[in-house]
Protein backbone atom coordinates (compact mmCIF):
# COMPACT_ATOMS: atom_id res chain seq x y z
CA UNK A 1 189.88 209.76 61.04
CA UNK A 2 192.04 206.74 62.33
CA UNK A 3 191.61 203.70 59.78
CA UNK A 4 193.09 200.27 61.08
CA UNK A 5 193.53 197.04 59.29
CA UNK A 6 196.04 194.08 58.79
CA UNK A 7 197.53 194.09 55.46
CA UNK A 8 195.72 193.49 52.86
CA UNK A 9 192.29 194.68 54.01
CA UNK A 10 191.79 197.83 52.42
CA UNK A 11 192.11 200.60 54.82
CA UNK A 12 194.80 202.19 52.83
CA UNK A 13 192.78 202.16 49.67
CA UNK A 14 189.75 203.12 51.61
CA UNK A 15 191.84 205.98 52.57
CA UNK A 16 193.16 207.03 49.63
CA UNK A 17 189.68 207.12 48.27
CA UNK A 18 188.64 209.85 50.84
CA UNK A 19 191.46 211.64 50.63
CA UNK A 20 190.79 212.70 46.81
CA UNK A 21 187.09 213.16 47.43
CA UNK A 22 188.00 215.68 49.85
CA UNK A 23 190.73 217.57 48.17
CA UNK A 24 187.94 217.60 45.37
CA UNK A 25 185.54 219.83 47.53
CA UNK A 26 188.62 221.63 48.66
CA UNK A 27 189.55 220.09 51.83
CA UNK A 28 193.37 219.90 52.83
CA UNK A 29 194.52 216.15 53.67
CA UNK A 30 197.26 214.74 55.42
CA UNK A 31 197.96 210.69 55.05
CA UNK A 32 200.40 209.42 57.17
CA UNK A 33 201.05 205.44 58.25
CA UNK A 34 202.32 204.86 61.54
CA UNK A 35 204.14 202.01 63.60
CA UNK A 36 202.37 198.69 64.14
CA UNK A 37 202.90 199.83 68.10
CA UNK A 38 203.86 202.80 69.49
CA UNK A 39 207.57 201.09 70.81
CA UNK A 40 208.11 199.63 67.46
CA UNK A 41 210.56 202.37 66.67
CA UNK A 42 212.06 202.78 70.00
CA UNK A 43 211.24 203.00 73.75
CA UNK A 44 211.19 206.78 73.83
CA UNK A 45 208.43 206.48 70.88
CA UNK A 46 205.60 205.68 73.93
CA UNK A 47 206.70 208.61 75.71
CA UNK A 48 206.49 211.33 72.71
CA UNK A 49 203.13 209.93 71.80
CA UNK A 50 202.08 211.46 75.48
CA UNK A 51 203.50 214.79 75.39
CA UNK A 52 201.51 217.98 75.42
CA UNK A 53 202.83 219.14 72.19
CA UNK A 54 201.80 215.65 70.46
CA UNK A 55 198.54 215.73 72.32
CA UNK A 56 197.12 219.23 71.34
CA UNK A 57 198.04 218.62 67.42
CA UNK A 58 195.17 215.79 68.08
CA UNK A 59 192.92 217.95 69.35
């Protein structure tokens, strides 16, 4: 699940939320924030975002 929001919006909290209903009916989670953009970090960041090993942890 991909939540996106400005700041201040509640996506975070929303998050947060289903993260400890599902660790309550024993579900691992995994929260992680990313970029605003994929080249906010650096050029390169674009180009990871399309390799194989990036793409079949999505899947």
């Amino acid at each position: 699940m991909i939540l996106l929001g400005p700041p201040g919006t509640g996506d975070t909290h929303l998050a947060v939320a289903l993260q400890v209903r599902a660790c309550l009916a024993g579900q691992c989670v995994l929260i992680a924030t990313a970029p605003p953009s994929p080249t906010a970090t650096s050029p390169r960041a674009a180009d990871t975002l399309r390799t194989p090993r990036f793409q079949a942890g999505l899947g």
